[in-house]
N, C-alpha and C. Protein backbone atom coordinates (compact mmCIF):
# COMPACT_ATOMS: atom_id res chain seq x y z
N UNK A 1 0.83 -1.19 0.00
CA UNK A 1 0.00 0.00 0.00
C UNK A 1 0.88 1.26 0.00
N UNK A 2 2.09 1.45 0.75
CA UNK A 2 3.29 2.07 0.79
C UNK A 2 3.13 2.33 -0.74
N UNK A 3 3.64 1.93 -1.35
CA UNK A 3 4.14 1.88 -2.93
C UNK A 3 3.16 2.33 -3.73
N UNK A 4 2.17 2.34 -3.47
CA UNK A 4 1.34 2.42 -4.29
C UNK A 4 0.75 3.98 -4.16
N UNK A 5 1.16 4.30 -2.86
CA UNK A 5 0.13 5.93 -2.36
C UNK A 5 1.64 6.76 -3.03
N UNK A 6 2.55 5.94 -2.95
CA UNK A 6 4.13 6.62 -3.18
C UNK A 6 4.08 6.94 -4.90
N UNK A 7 3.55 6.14 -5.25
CA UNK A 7 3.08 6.40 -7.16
C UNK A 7 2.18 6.88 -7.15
N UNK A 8 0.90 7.33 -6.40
CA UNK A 8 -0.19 7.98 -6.73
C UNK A 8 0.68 9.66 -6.36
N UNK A 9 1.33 9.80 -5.66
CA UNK A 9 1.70 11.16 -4.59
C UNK A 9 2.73 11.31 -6.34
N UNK A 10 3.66 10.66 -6.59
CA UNK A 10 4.89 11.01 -7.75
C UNK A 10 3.54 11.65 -9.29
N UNK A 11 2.40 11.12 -9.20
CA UNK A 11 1.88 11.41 -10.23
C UNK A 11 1.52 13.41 -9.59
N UNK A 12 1.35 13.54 -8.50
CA UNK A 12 0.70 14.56 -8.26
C UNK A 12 2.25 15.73 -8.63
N UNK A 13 3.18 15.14 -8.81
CA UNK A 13 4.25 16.28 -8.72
C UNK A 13 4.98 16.77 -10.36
N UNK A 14 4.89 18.04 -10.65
CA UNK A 14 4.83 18.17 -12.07
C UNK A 14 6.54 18.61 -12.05
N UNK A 15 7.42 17.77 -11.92
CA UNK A 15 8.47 17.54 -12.19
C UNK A 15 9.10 17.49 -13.87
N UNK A 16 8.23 17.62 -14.95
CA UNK A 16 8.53 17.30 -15.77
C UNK A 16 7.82 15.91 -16.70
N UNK A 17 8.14 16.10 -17.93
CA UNK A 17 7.25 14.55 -18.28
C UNK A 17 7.71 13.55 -18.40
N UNK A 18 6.60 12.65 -18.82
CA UNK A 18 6.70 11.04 -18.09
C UNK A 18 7.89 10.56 -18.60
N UNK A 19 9.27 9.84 -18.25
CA UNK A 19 10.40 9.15 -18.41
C UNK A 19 10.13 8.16 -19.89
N UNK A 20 10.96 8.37 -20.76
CA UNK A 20 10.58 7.59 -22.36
C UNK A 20 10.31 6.08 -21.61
N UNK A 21 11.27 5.61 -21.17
CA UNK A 21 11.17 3.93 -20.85
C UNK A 21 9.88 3.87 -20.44
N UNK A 22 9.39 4.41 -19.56
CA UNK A 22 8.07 4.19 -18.62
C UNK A 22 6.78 4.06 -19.88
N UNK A 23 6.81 4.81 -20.63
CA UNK A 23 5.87 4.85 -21.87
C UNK A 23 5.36 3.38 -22.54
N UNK A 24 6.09 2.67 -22.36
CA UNK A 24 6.01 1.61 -23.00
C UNK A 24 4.84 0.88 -22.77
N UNK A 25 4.51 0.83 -21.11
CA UNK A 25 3.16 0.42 -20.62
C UNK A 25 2.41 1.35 -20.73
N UNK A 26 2.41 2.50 -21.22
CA UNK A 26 1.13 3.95 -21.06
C UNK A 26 1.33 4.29 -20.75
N UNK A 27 0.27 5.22 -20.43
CA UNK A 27 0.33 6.81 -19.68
C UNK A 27 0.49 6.19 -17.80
N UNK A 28 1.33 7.15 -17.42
CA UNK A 28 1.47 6.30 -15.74
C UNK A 28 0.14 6.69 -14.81
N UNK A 29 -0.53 7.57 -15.42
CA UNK A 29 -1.62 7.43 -14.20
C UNK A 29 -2.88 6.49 -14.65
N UNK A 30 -2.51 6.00 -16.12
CA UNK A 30 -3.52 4.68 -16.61
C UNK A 30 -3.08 3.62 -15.45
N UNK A 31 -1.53 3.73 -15.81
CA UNK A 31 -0.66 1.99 -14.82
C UNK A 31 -0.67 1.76 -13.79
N UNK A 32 -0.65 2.91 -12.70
CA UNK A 32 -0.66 3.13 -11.01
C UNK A 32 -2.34 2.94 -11.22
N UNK A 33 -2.99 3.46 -11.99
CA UNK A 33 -4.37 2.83 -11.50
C UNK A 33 -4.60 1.32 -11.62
N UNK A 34 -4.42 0.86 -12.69
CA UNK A 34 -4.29 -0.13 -13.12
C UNK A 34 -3.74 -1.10 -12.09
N UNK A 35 -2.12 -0.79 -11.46
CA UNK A 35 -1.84 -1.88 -10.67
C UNK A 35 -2.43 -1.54 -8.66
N UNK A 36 -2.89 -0.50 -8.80
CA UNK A 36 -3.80 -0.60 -7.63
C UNK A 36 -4.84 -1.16 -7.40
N UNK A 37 -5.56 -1.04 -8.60
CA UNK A 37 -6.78 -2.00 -9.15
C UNK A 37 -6.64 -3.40 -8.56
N UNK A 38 -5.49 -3.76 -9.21
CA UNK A 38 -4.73 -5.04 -8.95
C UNK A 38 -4.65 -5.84 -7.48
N UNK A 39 -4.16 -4.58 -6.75
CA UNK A 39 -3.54 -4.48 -5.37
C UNK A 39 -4.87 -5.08 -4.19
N UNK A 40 -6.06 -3.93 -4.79
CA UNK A 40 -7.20 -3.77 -3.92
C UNK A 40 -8.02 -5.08 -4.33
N UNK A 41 -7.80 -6.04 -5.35
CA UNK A 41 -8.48 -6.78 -5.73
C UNK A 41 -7.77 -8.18 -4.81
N UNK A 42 -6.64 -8.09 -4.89
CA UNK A 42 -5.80 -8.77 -4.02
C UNK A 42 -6.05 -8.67 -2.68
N UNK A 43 -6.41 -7.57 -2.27
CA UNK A 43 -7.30 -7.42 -0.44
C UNK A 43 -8.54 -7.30 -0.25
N UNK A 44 -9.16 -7.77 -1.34
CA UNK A 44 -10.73 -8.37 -1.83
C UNK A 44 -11.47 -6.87 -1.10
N UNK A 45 -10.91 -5.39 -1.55
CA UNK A 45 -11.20 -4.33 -1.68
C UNK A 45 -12.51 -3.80 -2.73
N UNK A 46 -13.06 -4.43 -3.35
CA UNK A 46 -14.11 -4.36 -4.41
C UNK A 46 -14.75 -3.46 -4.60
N UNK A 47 -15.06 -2.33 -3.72
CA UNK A 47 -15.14 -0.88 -4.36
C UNK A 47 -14.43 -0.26 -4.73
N UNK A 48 -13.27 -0.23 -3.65
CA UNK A 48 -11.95 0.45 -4.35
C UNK A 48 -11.23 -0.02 -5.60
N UNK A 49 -11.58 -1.25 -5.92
CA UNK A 49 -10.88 -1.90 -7.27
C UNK A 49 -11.78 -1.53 -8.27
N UNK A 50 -13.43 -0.90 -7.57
CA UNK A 50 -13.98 -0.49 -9.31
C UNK A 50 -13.55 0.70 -9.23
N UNK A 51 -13.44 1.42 -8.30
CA UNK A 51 -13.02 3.13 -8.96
C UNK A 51 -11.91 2.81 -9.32
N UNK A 52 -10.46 2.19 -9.06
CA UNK A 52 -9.50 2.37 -9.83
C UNK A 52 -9.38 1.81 -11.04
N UNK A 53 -10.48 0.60 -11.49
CA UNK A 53 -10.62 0.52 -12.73
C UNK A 53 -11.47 1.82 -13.58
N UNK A 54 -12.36 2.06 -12.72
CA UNK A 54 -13.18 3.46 -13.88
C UNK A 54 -12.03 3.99 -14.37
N UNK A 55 -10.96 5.02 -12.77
CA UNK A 55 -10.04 5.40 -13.32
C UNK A 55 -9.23 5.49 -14.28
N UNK A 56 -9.02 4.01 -14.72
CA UNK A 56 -8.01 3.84 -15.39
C UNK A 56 -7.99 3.64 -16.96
N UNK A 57 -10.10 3.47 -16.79
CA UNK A 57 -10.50 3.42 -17.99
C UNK A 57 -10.49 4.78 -18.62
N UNK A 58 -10.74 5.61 -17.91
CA UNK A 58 -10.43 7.31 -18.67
C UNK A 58 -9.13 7.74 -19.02
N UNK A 59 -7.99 6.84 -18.36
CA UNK A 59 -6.85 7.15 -18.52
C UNK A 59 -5.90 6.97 -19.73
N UNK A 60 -6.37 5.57 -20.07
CA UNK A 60 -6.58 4.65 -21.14
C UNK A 60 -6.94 5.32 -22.72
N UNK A 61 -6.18 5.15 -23.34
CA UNK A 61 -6.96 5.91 -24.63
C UNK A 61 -7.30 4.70 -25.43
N UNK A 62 -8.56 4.47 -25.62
CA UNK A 62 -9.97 3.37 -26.20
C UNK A 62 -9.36 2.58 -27.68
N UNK A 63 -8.46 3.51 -28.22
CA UNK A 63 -7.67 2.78 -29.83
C UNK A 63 -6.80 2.96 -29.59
N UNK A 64 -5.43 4.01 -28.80
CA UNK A 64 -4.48 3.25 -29.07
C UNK A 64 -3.82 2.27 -27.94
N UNK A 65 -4.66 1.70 -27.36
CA UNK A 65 -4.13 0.83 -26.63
C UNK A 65 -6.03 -0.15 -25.97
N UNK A 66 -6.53 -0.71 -27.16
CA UNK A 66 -7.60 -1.08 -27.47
C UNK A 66 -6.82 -2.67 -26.44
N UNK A 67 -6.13 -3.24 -26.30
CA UNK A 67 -6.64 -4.29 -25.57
C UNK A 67 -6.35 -4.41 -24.15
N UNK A 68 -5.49 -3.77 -23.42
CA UNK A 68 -5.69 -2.72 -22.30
C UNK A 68 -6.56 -2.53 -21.73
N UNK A 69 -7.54 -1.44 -22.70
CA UNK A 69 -8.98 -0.87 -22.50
C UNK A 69 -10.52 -2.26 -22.44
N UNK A 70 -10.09 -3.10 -23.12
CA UNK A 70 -10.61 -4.17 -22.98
C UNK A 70 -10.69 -5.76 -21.77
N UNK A 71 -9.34 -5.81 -21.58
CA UNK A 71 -9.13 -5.83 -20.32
C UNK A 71 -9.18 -5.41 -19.11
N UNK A 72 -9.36 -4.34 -19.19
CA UNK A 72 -9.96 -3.41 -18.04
C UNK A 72 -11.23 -3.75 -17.40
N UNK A 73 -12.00 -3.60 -18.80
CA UNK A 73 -13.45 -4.00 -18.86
C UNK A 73 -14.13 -5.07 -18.00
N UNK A 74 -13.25 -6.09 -19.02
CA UNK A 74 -13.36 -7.25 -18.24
C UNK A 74 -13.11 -7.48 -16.61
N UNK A 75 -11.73 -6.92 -16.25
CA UNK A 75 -11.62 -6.53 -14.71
C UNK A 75 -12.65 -5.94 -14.01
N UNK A 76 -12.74 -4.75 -14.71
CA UNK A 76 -14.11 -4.04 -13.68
C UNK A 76 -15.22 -4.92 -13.65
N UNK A 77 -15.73 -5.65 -14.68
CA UNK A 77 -16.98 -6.41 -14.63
C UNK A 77 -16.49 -7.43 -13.81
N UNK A 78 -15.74 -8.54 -13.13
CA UNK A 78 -15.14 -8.92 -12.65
C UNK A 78 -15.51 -8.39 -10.71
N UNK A 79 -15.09 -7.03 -10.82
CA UNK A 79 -14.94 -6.43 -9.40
C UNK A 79 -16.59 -5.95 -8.96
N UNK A 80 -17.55 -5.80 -10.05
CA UNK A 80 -18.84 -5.57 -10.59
C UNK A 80 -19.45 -7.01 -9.59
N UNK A 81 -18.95 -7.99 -10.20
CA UNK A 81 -20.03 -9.46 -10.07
C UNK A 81 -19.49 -9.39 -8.38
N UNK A 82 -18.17 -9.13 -8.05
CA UNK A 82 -18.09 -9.54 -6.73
C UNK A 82 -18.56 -8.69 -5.66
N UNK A 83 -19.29 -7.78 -6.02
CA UNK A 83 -20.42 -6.85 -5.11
C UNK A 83 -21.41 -7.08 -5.36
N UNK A 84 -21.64 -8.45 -5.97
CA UNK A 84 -23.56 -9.03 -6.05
C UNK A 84 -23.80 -7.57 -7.19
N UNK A 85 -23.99 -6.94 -8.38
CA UNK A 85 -24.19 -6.39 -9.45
C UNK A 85 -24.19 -6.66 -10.36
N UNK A 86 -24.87 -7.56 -10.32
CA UNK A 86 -24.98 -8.86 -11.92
C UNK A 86 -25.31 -8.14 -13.02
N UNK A 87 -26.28 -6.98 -13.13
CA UNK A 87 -26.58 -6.21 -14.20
C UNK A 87 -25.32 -5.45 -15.00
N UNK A 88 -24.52 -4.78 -13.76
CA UNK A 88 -23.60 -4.01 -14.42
C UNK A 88 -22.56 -4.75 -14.79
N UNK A 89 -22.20 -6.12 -14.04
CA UNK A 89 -21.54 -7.19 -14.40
C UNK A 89 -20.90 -7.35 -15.74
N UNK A 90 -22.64 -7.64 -16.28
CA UNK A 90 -22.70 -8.27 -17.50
C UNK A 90 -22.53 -6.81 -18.83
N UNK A 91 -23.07 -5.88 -18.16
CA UNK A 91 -22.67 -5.14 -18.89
C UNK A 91 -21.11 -4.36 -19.58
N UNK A 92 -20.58 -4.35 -18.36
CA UNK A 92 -18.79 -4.28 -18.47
C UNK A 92 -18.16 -5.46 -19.53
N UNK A 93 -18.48 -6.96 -18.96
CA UNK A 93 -18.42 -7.80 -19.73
C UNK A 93 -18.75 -7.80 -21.34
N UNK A 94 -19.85 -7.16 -21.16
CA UNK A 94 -20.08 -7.56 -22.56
C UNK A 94 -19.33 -6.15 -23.50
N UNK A 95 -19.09 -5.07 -22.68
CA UNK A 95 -18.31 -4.05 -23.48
C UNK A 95 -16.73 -4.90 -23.89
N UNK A 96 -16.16 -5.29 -22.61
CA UNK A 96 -14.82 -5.96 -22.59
C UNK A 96 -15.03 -7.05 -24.24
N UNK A 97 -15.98 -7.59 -24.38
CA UNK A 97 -16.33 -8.79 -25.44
C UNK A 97 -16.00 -8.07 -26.68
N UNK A 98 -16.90 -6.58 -26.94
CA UNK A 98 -17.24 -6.31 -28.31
C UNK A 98 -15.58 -5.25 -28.29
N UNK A 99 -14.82 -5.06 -27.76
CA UNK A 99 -13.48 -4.78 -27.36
C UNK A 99 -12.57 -5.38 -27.72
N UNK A 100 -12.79 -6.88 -27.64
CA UNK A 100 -11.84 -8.03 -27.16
C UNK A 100 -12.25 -8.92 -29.02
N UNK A 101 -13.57 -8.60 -30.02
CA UNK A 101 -13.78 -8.78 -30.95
C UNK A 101 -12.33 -8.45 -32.36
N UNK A 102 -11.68 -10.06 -32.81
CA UNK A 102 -10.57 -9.81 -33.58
C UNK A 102 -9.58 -10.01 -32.91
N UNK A 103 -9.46 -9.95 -31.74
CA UNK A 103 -7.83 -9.83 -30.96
C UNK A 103 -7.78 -11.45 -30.45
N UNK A 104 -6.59 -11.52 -30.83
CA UNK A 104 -6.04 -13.01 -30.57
C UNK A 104 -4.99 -13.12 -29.05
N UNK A 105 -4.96 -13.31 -28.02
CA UNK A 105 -3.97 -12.94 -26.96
C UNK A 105 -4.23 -13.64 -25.78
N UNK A 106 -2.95 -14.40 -25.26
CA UNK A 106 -3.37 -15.23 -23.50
C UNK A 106 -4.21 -14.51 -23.02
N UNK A 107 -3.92 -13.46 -22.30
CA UNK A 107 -4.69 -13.10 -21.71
C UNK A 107 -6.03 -12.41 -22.12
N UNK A 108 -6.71 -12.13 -23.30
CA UNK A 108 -7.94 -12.19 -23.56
C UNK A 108 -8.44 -13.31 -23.41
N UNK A 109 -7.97 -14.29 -24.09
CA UNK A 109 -8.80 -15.75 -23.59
C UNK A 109 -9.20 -15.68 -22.20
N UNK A 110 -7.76 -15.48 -21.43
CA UNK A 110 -8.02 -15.88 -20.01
C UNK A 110 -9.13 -15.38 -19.05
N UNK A 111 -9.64 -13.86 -19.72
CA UNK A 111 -9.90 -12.63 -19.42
C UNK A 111 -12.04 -13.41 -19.97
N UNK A 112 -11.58 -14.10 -20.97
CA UNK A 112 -12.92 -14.18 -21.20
C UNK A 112 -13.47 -15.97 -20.34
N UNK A 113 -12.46 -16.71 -20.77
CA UNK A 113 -12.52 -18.14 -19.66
C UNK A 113 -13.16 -17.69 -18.61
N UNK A 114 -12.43 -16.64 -17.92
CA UNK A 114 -12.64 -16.76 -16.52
C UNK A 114 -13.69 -16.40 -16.30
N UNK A 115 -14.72 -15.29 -17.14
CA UNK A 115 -16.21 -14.91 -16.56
C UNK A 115 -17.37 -16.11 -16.98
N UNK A 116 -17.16 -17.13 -17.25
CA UNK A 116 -17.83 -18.43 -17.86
C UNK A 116 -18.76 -18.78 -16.87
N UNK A 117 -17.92 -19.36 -15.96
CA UNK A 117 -18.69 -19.85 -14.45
C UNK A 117 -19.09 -18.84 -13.84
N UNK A 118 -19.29 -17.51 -13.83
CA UNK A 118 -20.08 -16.35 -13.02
C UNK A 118 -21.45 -16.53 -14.29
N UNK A 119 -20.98 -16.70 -15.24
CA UNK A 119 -22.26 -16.36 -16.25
C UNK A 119 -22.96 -17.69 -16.26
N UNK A 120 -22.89 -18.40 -15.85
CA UNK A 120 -23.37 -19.59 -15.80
C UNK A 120 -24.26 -19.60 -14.68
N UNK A 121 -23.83 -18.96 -13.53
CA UNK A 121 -24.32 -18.76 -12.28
C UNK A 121 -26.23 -18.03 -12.66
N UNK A 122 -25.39 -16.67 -13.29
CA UNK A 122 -26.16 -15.64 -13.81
C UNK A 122 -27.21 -16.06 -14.54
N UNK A 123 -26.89 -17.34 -15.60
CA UNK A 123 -28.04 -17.53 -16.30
C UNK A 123 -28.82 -18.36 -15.71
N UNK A 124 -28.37 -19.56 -14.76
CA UNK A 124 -29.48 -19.66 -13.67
C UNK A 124 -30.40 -18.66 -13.65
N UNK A 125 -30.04 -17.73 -12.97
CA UNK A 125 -30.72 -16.47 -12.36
C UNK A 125 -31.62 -15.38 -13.60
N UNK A 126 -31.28 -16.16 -14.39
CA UNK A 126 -32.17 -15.44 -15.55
C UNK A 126 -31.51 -13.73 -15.36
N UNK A 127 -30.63 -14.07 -15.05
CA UNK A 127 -29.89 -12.37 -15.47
C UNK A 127 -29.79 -11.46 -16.85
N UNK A 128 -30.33 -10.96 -16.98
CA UNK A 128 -30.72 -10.25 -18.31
C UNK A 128 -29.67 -9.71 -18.82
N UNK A 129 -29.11 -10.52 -20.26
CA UNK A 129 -27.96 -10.13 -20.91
C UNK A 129 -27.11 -11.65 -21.10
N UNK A 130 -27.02 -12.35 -19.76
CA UNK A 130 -26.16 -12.96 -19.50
C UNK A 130 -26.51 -14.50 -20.36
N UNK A 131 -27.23 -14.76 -20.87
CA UNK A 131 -27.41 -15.97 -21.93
C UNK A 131 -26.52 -15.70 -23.05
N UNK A 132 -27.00 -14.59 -23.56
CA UNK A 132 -26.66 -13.29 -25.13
C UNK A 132 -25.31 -13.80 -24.53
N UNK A 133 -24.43 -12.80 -23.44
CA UNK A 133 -22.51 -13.04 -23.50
C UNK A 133 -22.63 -14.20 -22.94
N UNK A 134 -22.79 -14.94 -22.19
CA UNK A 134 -22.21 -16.26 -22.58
C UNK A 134 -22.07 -17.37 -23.63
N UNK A 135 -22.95 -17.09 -24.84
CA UNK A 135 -23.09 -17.43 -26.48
C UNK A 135 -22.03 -16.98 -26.65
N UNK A 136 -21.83 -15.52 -26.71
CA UNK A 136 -20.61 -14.59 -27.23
C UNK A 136 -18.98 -14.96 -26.81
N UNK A 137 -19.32 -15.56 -25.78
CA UNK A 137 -17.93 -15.86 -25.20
C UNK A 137 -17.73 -16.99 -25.22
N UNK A 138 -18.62 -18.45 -25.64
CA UNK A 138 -18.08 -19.42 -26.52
C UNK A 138 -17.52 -19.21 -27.79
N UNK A 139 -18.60 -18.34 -28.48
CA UNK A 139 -17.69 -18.37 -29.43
C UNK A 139 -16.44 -17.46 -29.75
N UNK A 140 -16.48 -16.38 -28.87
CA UNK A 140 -14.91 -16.25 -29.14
C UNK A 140 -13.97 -16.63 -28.56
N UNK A 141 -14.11 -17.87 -27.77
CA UNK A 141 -13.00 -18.91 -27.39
C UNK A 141 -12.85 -19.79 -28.30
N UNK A 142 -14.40 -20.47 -29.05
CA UNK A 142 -13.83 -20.98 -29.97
C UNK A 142 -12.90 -20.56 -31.30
């Protein structure tokens, strides 16, 4: 948590701009959100892991770094289902899907694998949406 308030505090100081190397992963207040996201999801923090995903989704620029922004998605919908919000769930999800449409990559698969068994749950529950992306997300595993 140290580390992390220590990269949120370095973003607040206008020292100059962002270091070339650092660029490589994005803009740094996309990445410090991003790996706080991470952090808070890891201390099963689940509100705080959706604002630092919103965050990070504004941070994020939507094309040039389209699978990122898609992954995100998927995360937040992710941090969504684990506050019982099946609606908005599925909705993040299914943005992360039409995002994640064309891109070939481990971790999209993994990103889409993993919401299978929540949507499965969901369509029990007659969750509205959640039949529609779970179709969608067979077939883009297949």
């Amino acid at each position: 948590m140290r580390a992390l308030l220590a990269a949120e505090d370095a973003l607040l100081r206008d020292d100059g701009p962002q270091p070339s190397f650092s660029l490589v992963s994005g803009p740094a207040a996309g990445t410090v959100a991003s790996h706080t996201a991470r952090t808070l999801t890891d201390l099963a923090d689940h509100v705080g892991t959706e604002q630092q995903h919103r965050d990070a989704l504004i941070r994020w620029d939507p094309v040039k770094y389209k699978r990122v922004h898609a992954l995100t998605y998927a995360d937040l919908g992710d941090s969504l289902a684990a506050q019982a919000r099946a609606d908005e769930a599925v909705a993040a999800w299914s943005e992360a899907l039409t995002l994640m449409d064309g891109m070939t990559s481990d971790r999209t698969r993994k990103a889409i694998t993993s919401i299978r068994s929540t949507l499965a749950v969901y369509q029990r529950r007659k969750v509205p949406g959640a039949a529609e992306l779970a179709r969608r997300a067979r077939e883009a595993l297949a």
